[in-house]
N, C-alpha and C. Protein backbone atom coordinates (compact mmCIF):
# COMPACT_ATOMS: atom_id res chain seq x y z
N UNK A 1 105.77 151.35 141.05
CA UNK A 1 104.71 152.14 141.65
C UNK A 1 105.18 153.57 141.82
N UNK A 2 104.53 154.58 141.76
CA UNK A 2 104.56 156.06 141.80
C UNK A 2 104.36 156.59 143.20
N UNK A 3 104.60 156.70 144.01
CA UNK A 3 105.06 157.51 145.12
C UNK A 3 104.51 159.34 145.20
N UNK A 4 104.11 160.05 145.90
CA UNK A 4 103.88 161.28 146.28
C UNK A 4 104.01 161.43 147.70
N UNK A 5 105.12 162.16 148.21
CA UNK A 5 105.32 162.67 149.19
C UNK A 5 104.85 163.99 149.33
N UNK A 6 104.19 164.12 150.54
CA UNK A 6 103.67 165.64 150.69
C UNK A 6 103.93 166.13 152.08
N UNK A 7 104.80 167.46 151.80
CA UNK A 7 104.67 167.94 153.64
C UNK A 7 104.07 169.32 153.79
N UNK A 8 103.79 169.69 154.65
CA UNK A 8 103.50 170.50 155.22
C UNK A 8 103.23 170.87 156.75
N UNK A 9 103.20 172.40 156.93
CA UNK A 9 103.06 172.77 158.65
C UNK A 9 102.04 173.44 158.99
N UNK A 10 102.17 175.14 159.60
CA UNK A 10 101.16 176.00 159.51
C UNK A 10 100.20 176.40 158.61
N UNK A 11 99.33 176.37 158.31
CA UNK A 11 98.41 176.03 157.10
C UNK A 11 98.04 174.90 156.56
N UNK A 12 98.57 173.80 156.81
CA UNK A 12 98.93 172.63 156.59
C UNK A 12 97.53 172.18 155.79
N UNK A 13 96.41 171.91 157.39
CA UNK A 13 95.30 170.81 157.01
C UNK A 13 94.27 171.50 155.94
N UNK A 14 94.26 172.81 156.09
CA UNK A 14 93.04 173.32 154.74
C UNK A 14 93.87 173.25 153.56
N UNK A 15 95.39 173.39 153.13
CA UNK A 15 95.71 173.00 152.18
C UNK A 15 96.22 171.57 151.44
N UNK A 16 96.21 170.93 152.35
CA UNK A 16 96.07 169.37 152.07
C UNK A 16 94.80 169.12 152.16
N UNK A 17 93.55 169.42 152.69
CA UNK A 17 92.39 168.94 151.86
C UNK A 17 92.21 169.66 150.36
N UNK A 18 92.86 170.96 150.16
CA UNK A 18 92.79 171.39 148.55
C UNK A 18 92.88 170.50 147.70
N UNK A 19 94.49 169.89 148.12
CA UNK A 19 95.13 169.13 147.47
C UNK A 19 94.59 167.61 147.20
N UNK A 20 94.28 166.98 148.14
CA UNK A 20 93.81 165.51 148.52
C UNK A 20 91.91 165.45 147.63
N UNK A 21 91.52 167.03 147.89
CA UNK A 21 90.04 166.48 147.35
C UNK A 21 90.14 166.94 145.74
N UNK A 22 91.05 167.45 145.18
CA UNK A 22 91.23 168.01 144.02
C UNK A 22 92.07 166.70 143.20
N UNK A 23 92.05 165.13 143.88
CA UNK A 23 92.29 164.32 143.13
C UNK A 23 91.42 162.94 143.10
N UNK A 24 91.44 162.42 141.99
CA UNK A 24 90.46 161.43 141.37
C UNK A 24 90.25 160.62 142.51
N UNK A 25 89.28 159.60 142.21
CA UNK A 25 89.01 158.22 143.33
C UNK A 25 90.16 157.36 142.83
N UNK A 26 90.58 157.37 141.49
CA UNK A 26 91.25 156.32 140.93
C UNK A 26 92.48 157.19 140.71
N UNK A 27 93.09 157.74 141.84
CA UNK A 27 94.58 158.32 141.63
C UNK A 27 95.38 157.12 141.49
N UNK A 28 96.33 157.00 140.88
CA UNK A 28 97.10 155.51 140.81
C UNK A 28 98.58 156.07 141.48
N UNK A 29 98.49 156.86 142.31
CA UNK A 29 100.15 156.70 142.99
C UNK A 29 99.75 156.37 144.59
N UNK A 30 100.43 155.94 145.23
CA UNK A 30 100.11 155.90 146.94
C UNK A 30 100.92 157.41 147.03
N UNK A 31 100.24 158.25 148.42
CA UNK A 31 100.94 158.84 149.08
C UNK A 31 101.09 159.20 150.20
N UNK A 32 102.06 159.72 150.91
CA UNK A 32 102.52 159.95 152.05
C UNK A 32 102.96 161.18 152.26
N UNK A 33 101.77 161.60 154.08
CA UNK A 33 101.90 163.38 154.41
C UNK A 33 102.95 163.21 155.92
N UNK A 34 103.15 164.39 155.82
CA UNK A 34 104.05 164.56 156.66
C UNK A 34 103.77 166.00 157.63
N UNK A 35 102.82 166.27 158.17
CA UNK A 35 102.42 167.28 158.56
C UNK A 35 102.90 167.47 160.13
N UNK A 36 103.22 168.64 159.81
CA UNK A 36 103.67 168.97 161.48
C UNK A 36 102.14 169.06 162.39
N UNK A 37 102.04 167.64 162.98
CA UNK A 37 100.92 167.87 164.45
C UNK A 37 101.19 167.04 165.52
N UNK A 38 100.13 167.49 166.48
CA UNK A 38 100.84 166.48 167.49
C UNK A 38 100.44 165.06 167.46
N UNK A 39 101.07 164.17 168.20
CA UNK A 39 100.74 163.06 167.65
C UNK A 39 99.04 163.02 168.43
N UNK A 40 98.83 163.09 169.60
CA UNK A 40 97.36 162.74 169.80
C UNK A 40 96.46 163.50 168.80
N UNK A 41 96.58 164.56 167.59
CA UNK A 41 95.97 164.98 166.92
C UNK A 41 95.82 164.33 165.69
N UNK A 42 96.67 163.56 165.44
CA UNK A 42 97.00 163.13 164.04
C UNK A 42 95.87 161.90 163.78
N UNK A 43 95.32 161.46 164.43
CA UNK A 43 94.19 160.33 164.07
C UNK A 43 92.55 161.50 163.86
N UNK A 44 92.68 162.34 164.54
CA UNK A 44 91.96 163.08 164.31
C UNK A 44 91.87 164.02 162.94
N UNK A 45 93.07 164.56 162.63
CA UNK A 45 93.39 164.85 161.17
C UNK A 45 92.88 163.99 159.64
N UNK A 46 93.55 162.54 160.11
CA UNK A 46 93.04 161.81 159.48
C UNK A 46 91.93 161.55 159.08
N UNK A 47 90.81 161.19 160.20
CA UNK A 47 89.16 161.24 159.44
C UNK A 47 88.85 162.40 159.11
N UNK A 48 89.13 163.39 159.65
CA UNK A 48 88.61 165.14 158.72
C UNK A 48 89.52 164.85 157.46
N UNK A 49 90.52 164.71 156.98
CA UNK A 49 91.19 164.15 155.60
C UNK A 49 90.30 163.74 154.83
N UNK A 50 90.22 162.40 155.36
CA UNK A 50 89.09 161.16 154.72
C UNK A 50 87.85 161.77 154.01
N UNK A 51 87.63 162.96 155.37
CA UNK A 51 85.91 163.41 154.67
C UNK A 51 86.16 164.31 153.27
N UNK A 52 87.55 164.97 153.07
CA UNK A 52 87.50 165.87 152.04
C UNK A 52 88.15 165.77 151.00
N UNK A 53 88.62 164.11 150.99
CA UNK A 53 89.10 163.15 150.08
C UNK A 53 88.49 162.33 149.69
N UNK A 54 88.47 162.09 148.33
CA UNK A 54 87.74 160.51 147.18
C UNK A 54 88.60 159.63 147.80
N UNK A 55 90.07 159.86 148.42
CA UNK A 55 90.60 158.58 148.72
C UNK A 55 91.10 158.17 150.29
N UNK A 56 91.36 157.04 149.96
CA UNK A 56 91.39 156.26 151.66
C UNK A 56 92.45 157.26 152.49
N UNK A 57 92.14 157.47 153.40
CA UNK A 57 93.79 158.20 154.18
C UNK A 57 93.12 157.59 155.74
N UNK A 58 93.99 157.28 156.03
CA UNK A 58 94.47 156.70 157.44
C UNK A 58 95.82 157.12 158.14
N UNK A 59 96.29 157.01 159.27
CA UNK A 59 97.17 157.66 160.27
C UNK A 59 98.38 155.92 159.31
N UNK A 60 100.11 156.46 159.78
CA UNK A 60 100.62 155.23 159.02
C UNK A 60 101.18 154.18 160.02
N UNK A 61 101.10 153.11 160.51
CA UNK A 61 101.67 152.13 161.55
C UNK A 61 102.65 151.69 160.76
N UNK A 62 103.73 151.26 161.72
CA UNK A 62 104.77 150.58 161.47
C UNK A 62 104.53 149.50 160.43
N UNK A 63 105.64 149.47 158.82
CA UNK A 63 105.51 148.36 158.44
C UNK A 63 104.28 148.18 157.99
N UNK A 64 103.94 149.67 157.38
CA UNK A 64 102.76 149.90 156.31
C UNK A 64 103.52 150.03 154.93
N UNK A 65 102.49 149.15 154.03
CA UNK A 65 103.18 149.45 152.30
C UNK A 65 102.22 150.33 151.57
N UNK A 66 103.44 151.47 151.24
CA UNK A 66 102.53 152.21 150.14
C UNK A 66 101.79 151.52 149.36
N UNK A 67 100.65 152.36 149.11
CA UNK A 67 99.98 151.59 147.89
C UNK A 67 98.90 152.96 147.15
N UNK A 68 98.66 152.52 145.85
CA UNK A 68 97.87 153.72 144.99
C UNK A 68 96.70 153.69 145.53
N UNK A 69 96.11 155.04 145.57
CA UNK A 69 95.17 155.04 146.14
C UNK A 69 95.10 155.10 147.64
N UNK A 70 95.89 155.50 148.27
CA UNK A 70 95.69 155.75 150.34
C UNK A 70 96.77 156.74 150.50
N UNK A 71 96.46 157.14 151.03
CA UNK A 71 97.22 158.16 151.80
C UNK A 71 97.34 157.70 153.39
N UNK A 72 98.76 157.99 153.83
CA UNK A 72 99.27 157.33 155.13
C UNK A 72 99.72 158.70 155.12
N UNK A 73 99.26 159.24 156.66
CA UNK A 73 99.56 160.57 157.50
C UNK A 73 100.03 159.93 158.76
N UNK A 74 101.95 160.71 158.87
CA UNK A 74 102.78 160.37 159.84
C UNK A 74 101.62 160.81 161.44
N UNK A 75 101.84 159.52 162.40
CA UNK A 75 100.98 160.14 163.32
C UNK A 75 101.67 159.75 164.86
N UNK A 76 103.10 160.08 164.67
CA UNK A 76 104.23 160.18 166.13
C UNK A 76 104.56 161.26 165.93
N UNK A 77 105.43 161.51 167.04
CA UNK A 77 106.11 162.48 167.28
C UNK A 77 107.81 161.56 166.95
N UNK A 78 107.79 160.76 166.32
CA UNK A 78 109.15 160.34 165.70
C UNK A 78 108.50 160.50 164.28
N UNK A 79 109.75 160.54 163.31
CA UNK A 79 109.54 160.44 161.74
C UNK A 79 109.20 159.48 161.51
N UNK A 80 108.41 159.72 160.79
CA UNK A 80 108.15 158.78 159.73
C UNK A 80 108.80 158.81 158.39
N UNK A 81 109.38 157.99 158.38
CA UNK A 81 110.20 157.25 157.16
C UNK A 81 110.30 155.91 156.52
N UNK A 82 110.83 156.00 154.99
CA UNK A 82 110.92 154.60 154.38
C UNK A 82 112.08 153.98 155.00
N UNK A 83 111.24 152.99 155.98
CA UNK A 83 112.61 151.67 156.44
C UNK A 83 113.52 151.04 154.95
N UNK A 84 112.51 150.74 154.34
CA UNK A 84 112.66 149.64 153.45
C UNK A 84 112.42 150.33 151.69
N UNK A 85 112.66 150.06 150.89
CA UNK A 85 112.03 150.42 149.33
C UNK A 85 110.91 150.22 149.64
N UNK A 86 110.12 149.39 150.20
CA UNK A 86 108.72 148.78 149.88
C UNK A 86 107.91 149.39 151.53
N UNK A 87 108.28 149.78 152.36
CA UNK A 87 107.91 149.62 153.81
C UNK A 87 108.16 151.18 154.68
N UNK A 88 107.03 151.43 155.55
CA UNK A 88 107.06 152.80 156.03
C UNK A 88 107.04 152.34 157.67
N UNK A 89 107.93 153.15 158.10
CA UNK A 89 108.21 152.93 159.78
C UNK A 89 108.61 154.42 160.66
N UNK A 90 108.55 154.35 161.99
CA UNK A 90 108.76 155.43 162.54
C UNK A 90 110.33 155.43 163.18
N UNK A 91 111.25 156.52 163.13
CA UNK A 91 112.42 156.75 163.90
C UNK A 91 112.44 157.79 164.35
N UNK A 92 113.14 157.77 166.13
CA UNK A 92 113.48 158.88 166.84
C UNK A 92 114.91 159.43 165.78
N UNK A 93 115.19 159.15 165.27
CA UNK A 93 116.68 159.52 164.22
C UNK A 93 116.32 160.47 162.90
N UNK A 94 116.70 161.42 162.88
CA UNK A 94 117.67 161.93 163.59
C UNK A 94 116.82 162.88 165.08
N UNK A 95 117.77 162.84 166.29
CA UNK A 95 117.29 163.33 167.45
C UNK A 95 117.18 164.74 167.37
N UNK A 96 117.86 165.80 166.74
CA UNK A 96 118.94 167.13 166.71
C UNK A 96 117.61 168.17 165.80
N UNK A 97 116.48 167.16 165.30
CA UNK A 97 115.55 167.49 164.30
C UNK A 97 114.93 168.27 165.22
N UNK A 98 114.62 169.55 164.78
CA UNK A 98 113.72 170.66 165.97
C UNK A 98 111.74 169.94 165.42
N UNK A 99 111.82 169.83 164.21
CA UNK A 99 110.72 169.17 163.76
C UNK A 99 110.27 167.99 163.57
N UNK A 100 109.02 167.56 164.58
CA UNK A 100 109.00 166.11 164.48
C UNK A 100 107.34 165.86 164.53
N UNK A 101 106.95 164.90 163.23
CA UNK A 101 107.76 164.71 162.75
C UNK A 101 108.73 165.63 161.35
N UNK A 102 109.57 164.98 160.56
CA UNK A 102 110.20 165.88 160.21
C UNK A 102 109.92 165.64 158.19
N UNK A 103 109.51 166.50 157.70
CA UNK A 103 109.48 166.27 155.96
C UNK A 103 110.99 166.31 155.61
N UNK A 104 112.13 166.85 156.11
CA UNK A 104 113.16 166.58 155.48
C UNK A 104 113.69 164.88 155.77
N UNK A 105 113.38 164.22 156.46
CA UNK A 105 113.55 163.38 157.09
C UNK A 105 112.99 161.90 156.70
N UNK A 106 111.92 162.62 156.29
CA UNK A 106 110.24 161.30 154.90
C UNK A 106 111.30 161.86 153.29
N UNK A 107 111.45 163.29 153.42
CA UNK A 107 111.98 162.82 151.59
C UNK A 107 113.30 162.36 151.40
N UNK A 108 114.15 162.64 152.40
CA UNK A 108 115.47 162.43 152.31
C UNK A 108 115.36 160.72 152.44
N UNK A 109 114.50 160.03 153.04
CA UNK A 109 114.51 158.68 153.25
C UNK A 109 113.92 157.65 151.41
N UNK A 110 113.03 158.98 151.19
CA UNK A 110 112.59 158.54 149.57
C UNK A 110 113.49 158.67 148.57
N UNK A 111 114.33 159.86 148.88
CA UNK A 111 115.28 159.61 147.77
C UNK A 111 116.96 158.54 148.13
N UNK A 112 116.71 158.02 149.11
CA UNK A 112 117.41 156.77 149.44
C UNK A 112 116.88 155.23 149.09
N UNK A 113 115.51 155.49 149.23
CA UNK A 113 114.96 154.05 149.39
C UNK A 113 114.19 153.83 148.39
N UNK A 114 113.20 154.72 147.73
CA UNK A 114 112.03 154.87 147.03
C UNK A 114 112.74 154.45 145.29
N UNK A 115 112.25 152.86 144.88
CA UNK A 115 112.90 152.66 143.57
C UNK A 115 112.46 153.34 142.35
N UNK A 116 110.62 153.31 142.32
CA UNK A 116 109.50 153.66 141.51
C UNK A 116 109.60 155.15 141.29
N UNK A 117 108.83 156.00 140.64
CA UNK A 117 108.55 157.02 139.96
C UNK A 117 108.30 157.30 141.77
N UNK A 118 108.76 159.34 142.05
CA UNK A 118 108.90 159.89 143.55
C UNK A 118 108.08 161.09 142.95
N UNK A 119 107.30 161.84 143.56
CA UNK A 119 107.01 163.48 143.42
C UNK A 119 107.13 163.81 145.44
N UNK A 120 108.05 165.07 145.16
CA UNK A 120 107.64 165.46 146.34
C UNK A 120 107.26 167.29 146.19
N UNK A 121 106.09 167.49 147.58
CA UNK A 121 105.42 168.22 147.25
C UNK A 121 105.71 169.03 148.87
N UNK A 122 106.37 170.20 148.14
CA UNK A 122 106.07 170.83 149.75
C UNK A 122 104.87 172.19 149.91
N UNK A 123 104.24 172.21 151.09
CA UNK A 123 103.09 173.11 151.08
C UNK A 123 103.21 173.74 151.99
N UNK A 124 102.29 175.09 152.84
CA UNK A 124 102.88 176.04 153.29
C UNK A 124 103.24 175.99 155.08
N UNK A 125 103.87 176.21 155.39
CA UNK A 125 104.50 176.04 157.21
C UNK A 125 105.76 176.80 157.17
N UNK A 126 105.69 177.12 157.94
CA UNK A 126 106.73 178.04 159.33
C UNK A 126 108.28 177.35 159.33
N UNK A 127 109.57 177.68 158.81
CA UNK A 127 110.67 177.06 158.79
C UNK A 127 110.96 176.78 157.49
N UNK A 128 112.11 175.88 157.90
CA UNK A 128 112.89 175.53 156.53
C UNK A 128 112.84 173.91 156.31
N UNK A 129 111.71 173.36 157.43
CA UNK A 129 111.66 171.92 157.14
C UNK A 129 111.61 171.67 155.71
N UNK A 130 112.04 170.24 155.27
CA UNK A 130 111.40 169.83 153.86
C UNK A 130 111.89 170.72 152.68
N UNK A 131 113.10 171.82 152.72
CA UNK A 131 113.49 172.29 151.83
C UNK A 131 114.81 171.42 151.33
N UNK A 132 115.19 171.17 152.08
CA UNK A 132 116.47 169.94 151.64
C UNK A 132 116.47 168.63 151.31
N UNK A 133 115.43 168.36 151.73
CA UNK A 133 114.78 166.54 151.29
C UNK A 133 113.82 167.07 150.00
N UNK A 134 113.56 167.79 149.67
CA UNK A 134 113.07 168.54 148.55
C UNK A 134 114.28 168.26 147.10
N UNK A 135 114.85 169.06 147.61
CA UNK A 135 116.46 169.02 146.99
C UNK A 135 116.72 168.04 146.65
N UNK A 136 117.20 167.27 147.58
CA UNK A 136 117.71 166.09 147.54
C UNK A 136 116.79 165.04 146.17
N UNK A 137 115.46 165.43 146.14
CA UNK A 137 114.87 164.68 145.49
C UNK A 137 115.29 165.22 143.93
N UNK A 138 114.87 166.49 143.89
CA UNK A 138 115.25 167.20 142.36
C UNK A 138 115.98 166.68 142.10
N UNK A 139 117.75 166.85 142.64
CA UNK A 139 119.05 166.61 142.53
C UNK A 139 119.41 164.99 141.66
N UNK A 140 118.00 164.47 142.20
CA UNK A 140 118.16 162.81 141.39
C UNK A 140 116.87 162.84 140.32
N UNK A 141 116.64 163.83 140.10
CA UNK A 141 115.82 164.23 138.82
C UNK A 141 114.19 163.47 138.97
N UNK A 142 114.12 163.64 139.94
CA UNK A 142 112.57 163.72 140.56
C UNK A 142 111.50 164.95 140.13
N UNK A 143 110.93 164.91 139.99
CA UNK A 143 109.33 166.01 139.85
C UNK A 143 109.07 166.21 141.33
N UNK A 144 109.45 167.71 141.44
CA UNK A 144 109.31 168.02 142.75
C UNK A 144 108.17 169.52 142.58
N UNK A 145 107.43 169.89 143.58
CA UNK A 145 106.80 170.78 143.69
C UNK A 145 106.67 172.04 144.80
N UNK A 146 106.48 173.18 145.15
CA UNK A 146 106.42 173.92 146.04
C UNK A 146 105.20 174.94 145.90
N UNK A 147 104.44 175.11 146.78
CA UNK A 147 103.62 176.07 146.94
C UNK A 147 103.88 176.94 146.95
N UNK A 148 103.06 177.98 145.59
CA UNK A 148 103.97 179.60 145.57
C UNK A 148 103.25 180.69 146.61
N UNK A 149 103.62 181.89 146.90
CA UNK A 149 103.83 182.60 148.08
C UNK A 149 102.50 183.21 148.27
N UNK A 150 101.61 183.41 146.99
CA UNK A 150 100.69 184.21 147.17
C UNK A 150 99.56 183.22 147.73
N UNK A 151 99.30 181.96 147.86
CA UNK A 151 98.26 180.84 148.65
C UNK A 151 98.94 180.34 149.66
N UNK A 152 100.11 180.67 150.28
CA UNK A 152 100.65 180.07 151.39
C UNK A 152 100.36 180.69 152.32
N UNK A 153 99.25 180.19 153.48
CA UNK A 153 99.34 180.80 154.67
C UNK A 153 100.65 181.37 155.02
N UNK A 154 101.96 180.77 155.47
CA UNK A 154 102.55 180.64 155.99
C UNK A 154 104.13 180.58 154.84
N UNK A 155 104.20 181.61 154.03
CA UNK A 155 105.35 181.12 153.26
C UNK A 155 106.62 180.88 153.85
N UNK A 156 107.05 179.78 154.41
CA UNK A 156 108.48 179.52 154.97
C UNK A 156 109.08 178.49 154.77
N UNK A 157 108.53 177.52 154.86
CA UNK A 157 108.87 176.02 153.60
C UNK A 157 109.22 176.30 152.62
N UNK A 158 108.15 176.94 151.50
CA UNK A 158 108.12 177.03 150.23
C UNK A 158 109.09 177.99 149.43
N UNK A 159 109.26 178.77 151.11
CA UNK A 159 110.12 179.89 150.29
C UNK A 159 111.55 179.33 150.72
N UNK A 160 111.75 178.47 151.51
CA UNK A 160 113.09 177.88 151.89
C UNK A 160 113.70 177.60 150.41
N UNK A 161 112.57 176.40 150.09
CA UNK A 161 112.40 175.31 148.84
C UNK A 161 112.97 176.43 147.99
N UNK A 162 112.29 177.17 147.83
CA UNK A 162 112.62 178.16 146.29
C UNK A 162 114.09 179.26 146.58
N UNK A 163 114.50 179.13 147.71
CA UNK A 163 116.11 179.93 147.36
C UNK A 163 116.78 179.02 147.43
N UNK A 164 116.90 177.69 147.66
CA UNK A 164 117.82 176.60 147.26
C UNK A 164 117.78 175.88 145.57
N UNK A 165 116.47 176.41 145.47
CA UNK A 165 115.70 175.58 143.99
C UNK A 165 115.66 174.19 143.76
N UNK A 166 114.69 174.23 144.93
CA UNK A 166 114.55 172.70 144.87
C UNK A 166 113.03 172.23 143.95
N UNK A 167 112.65 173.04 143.81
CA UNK A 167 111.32 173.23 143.31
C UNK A 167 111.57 173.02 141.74
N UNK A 168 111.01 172.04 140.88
CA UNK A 168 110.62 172.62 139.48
C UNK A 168 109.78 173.44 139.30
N UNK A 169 108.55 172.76 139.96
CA UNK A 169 107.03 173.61 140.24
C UNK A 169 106.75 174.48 141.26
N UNK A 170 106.76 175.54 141.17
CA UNK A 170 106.26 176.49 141.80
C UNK A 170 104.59 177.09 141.35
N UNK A 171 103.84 176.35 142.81
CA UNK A 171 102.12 176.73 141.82
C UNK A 171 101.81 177.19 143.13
N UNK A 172 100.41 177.70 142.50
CA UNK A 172 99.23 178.42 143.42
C UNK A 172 98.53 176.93 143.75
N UNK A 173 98.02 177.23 145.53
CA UNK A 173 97.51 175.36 145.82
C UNK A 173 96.44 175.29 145.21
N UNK A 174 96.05 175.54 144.38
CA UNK A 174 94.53 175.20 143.53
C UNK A 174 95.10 174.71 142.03
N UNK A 175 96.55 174.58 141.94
CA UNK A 175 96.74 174.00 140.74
C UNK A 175 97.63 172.56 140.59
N UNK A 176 97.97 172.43 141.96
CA UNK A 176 98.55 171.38 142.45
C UNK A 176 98.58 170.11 142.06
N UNK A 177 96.83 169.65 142.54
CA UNK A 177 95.99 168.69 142.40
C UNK A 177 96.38 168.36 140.75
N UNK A 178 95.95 169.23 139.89
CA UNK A 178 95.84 169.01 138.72
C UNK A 178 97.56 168.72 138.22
N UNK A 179 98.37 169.02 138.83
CA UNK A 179 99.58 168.72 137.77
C UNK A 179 99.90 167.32 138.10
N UNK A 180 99.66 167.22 140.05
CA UNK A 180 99.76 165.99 140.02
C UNK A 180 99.12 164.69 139.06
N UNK A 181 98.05 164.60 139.07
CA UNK A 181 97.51 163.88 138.10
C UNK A 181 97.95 163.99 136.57
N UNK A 182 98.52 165.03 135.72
CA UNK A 182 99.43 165.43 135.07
C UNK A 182 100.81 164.47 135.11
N UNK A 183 101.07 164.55 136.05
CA UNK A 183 102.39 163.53 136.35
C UNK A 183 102.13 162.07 136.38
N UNK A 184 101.42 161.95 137.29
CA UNK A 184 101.44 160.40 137.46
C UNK A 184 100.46 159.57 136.48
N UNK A 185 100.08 160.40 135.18
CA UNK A 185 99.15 159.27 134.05
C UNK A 185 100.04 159.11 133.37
């Protein structure tokens, strides 16, 4: 199974609906967001998601399995991460994380656990979250992506991502959608 990890922060929810409604009903990868909110917001995120997505997205409970077609949005204030190859759970670990939950924390756990085809996608927020679990993914020859500077609310992720070069892809968020699907047929 094909996997898409996606994070993002400041700017976050109008560019994850870019992203999320700019793909098919019949996307065939599951994926998983990682957006910096609070947790009483994050069920709320979710049905505004839903409305500007062809596909299912729901908040992710403990000992949820990816699957193609849904999107699971972290919704604690602990990470969300892959327990298992097959299985998504929440940890206060690491504690020291200023960001929670944390995208370095969801990809660094994918490129440990995740057996199947991985894309990870970082989009625009405040910091250097998600530039090293980014990495980490390239580094094992993953299809990784970053939002380039001129559509980023907020270029500080993306621009983390791109002085480490963790990025293959560097796009404008209106072209995103499309490579993904690019990738995963």
């Amino acid at each position: 199974m094909k996997l898409v990890g996606i994070g993002a922060s400041a700017g976050g929810p109008a560019a994850l609906a870019t992203v999320l409604g700019g793909l098919p009903k019949d996307f065939p990868a599951a994926l998983i967001i990682v957006q910096h909110v609070d947790a009483h917001m994050a069920p709320n995120m979710a049905d505004w998601l839903q409305q500007q997505s062809p596909l299912s997205v729901r908040v992710a409970v403990e000992g949820d399995r990816p699957a193609p077609g849904t999107v699971l949005l972290a919704a604690t204030d602990d990470h969300l991460v892959l327990k298992t190859a097959e299985r998504v759970g929440y940890s206060p670990d690491p504690r020291d994380y200023v960001y929670r939950p944390s995208v370095d924390a969801f990809f660094q756990s994918m490129s440990r656990l995740w057996r199947g085809e991985a894309i990870g996608v970082l989009l625009t927020g405040m910091g250097r979250d998600g530039a090293l679990g980014l990495k980490a993914l390239r580094d094992q020859g993953r299809h990784t992506i970053s939002q380039d500077e001129a559509s980023s609310a907020v270029y500080g992720m993306p621009k983390a991502a791109a002085k480490i070069d963790a990025a293959v892809d560097i796009l404008p968020l209106n072209r995103i959608a499309a490579r993904l699907v690019t990738l995963v047929r």
